[in-house]
C-alpha atoms as a PDB file:
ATOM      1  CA  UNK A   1     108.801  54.111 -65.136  1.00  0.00           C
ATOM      2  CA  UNK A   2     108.835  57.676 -63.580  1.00  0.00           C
ATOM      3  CA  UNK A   3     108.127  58.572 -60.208  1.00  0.00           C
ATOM      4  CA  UNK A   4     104.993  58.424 -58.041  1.00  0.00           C
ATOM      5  CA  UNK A   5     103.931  62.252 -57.603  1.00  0.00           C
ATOM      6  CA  UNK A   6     104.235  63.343 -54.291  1.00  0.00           C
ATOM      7  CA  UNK A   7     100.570  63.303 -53.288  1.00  0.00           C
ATOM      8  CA  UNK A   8     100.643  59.499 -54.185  1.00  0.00           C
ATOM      9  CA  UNK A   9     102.965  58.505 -52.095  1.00  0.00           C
ATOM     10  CA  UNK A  10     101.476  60.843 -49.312  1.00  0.00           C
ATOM     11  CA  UNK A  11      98.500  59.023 -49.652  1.00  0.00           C
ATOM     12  CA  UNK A  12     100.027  55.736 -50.035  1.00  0.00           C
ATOM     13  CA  UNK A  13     101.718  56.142 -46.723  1.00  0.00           C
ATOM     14  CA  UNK A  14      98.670  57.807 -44.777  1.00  0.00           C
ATOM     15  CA  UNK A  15      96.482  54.784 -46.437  1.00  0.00           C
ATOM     16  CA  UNK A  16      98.760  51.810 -46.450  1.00  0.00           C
ATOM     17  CA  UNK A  17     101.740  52.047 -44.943  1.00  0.00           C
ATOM     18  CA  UNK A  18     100.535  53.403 -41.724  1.00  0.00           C
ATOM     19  CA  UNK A  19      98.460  50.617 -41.342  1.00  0.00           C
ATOM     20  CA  UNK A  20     100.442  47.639 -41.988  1.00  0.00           C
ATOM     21  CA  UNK A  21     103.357  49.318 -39.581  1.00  0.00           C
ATOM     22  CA  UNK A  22     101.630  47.273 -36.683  1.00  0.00           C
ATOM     23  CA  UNK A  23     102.983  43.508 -36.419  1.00  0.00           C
ATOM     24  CA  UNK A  24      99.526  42.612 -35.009  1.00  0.00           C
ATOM     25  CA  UNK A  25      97.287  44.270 -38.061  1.00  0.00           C
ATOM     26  CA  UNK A  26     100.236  42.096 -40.365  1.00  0.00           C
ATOM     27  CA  UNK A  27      99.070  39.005 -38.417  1.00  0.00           C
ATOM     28  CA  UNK A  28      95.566  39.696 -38.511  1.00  0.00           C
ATOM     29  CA  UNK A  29      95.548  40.169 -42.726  1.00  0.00           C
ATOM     30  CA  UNK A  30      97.688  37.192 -43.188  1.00  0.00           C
ATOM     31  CA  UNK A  31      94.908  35.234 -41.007  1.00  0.00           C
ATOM     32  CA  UNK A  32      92.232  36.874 -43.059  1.00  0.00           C
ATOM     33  CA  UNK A  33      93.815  36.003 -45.886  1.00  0.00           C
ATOM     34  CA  UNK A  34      93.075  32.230 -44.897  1.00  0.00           C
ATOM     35  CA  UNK A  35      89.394  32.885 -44.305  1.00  0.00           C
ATOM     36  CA  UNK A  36      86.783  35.794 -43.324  1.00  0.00           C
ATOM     37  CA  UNK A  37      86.736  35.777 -39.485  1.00  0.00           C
ATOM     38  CA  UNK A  38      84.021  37.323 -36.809  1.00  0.00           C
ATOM     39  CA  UNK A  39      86.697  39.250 -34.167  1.00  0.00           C
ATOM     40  CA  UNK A  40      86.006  36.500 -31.531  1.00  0.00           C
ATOM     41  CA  UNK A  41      87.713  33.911 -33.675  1.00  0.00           C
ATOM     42  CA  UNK A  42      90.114  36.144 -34.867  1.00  0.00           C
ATOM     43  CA  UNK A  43      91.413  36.741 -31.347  1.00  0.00           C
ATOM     44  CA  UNK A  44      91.306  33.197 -30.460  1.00  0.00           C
ATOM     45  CA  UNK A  45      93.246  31.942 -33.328  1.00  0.00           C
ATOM     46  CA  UNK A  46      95.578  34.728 -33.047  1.00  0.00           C
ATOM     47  CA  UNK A  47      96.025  34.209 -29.273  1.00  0.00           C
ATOM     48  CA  UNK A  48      95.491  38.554 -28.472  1.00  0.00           C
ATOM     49  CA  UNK A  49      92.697  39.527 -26.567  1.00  0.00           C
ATOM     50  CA  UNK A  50      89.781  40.644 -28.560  1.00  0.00           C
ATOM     51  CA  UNK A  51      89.670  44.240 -27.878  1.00  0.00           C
ATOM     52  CA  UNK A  52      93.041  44.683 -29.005  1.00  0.00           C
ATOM     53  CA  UNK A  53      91.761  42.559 -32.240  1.00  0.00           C
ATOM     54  CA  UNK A  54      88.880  45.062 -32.512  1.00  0.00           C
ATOM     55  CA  UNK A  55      91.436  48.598 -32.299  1.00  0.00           C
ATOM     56  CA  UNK A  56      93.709  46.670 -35.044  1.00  0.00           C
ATOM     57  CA  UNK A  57      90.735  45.751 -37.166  1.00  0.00           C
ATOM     58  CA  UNK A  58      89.095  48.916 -36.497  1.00  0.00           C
ATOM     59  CA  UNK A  59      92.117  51.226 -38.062  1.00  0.00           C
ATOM     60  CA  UNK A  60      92.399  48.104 -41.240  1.00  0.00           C
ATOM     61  CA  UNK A  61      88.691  49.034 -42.040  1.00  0.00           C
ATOM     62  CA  UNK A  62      89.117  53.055 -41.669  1.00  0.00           C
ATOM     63  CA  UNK A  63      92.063  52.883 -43.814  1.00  0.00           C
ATOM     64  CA  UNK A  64      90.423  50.448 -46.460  1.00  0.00           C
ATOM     65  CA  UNK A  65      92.002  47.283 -45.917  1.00  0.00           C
ATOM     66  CA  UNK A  66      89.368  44.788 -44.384  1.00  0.00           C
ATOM     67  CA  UNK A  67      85.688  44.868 -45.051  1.00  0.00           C
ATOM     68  CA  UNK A  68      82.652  43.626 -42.874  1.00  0.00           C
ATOM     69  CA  UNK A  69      79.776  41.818 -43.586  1.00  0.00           C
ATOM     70  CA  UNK A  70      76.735  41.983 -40.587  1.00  0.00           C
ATOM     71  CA  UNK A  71      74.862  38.964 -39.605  1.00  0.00           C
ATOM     72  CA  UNK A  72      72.328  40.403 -36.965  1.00  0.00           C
ATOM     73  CA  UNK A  73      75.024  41.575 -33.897  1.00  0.00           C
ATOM     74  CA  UNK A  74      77.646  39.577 -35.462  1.00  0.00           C
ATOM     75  CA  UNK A  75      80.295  40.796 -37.884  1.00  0.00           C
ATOM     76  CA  UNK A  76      82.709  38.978 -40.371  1.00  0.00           C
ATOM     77  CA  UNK A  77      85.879  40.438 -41.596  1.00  0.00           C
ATOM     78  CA  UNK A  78      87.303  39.748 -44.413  1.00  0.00           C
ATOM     79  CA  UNK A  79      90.455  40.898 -46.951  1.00  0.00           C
ATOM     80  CA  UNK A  80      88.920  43.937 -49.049  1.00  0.00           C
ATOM     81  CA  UNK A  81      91.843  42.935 -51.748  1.00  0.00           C
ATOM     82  CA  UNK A  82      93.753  39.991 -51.951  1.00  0.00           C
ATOM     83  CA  UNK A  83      96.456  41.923 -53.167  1.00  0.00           C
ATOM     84  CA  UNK A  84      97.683  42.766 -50.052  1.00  0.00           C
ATOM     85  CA  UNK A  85      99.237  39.396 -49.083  1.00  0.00           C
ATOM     86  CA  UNK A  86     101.520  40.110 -52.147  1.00  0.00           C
ATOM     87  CA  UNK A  87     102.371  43.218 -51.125  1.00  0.00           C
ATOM     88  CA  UNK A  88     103.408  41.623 -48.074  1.00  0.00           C
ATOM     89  CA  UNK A  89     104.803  38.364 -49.268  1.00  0.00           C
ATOM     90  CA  UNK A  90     107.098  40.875 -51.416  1.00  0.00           C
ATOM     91  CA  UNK A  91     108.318  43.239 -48.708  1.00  0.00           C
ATOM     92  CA  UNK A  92     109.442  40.443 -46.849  1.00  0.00           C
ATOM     93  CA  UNK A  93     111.432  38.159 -49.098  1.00  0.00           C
ATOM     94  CA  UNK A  94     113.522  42.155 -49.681  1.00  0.00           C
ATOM     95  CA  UNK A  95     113.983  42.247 -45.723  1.00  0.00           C
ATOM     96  CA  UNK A  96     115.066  38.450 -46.352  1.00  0.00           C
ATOM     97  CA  UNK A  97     117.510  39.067 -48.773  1.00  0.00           C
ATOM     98  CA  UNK A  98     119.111  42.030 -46.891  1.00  0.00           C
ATOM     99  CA  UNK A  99     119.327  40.159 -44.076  1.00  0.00           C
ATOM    100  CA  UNK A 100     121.409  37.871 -46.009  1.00  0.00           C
ATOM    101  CA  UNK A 101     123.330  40.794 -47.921  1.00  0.00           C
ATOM    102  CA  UNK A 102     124.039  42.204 -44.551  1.00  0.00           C
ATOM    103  CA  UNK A 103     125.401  38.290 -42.880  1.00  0.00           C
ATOM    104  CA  UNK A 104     127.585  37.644 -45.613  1.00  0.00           C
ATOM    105  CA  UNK A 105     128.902  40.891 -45.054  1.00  0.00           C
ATOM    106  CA  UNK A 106     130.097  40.593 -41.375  1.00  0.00           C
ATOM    107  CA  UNK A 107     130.973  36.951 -43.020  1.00  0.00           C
ATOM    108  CA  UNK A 108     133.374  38.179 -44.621  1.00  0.00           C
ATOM    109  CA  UNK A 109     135.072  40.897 -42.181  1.00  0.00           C
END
């Protein structure tokens, strides 16, 4: 497989990466990933106060990542592709295993 070109990957990290480099926007797609969630619940299941919810969720929709659905003054989020949470799952079982790589290395100095 060759290489990405370089506007790809520009766009990749100005799309993607960018927003998933937040802990709290990881948390809030792996809790959408359960279910669609109005911000209110969000926050309350997440335990973060719900205008913080709102900037994370806010920068996850700009950048493609959530969707909404409006139901009068309320609004449901929701994953915009599943595919995500595999994206996710798969970057960190690699930071698992080179966390291991790099243990049995001081194991064995």
């Amino acid at each position: 497989m060759s290489s990405p070109p370089a506007k790809e990957i520009n766009l990749l990290h100005a799309n993607v990466c960018q927003a998933v480099a937040d802990p709290k926007r990881i948390l809030i797609l792996y809790a959408l990933h359960e279910r669609p969630y109005k911000v209110t619940h969000l926050a309350e299941t997440l335990s973060l106060p719900q205008p913080t919810v709102s900037r994370h969720l806010r920068v996850l929709r700009q950048q493609g990542l959530v969707t909404t659905e409006r139901s009068g003054t309320a609004v449901t989020y929701d994953l915009a592709d599943r595919r995500i949470i595999q994206a996710l799952d798969l970057l960190r079982a690699v930071m698992n295993d080179v966390v291991l790589k790099r243990s049995d290395l001081i194991a064995k100095e």
